[in-house]
Protein backbone atom coordinates (compact mmCIF):
# COMPACT_ATOMS: atom_id res chain seq x y z
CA UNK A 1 114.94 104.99 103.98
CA UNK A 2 117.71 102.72 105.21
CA UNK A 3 119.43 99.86 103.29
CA UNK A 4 119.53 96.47 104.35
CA UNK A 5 119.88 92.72 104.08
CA UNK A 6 117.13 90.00 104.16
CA UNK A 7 118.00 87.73 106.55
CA UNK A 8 114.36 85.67 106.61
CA UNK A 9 111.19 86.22 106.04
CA UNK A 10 108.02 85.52 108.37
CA UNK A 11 105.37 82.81 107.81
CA UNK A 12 102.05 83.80 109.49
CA UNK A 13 98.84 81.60 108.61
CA UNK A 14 96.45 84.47 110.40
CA UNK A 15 97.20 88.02 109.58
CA UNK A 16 95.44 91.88 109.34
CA UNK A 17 93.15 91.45 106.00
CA UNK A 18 95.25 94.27 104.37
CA UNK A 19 98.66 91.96 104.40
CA UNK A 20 96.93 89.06 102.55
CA UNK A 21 98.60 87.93 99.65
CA UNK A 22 101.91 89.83 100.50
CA UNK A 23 105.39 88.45 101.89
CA UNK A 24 106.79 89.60 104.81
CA UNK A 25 110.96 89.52 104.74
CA UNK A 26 113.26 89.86 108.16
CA UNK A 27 115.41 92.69 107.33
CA UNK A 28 118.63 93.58 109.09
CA UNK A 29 119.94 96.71 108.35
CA UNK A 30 123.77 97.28 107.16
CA UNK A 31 124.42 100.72 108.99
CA UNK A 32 123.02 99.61 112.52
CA UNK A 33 125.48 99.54 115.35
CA UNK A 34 123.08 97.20 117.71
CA UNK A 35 122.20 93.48 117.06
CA UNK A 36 118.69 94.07 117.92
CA UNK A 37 117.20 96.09 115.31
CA UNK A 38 116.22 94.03 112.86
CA UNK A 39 112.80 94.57 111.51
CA UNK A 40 110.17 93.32 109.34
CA UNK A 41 109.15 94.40 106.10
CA UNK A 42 106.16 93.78 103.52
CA UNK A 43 107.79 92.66 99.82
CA UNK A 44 105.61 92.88 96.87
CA UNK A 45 109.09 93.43 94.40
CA UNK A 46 110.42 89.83 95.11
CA UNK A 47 113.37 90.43 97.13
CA UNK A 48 114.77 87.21 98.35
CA UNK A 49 116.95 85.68 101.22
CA UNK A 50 120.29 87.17 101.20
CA UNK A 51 119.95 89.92 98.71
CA UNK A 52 120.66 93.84 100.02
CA UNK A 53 117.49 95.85 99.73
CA UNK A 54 116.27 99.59 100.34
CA UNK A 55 113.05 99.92 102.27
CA UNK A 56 111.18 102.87 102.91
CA UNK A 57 109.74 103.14 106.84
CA UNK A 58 106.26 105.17 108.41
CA UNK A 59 103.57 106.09 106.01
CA UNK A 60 105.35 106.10 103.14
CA UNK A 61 105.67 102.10 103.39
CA UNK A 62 101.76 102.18 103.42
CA UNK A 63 102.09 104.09 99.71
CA UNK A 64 104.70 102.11 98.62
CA UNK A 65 102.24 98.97 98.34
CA UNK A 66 99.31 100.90 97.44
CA UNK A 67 96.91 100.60 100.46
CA UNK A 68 97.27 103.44 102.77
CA UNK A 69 94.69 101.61 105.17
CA UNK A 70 97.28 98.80 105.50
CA UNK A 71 99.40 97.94 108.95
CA UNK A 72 102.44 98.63 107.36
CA UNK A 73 105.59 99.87 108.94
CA UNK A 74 108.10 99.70 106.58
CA UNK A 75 108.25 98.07 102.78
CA UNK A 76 110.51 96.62 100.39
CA UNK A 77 110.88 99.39 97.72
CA UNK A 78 113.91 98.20 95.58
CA UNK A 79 116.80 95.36 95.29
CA UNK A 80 120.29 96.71 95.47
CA UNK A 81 122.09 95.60 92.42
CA UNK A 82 125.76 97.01 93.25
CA UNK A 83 125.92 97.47 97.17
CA UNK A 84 129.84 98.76 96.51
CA UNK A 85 130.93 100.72 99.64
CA UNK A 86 128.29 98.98 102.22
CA UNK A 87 129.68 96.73 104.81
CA UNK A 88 127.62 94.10 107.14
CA UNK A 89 129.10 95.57 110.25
């Protein structure tokens, strides 16, 4: 699991048939020491632009939303309410 800030999410009017109906955020992640490895991950808890998040990566994302058939890299599993101690980098 890593912890991280949305930064975005992604609008996509075509998509796999097991992502309909769920958001996909732009997540960059506060302990990462390159620019470049942001990622994307499916919400279905609401998290919004700007809030700090923890999201679960590899096949536990695909449990985390309940559809281990979906394309699903990594998830939104829960919205950090006291990120005391993290820094942006």
């Amino acid at each position: 699991m890593l912890i991280g800030k949305v930064i975005g999410s992604v609008v996509s009017t075509r998509k796999h048939d097991g992502l309909v109906g769920l958001k996909l955020l732009i997540i960059r992640p506060l302990n990462s020491r390159s620019r470049h490895q942001d990622l994307v991950a499916v919400d279905n808890i609401g998290a919004g632009t700007g809030e700090t998040v923890l999201v679960t990566t590899g096949s536990s994302a695909r449990l985390a939303i309940d559809n281990p058939r979906a394309p699903v890299d990594a998830a939104v599993v829960g919205i950090v309410d006291n990120p005391a101690g993290l820094s942006s980098g």
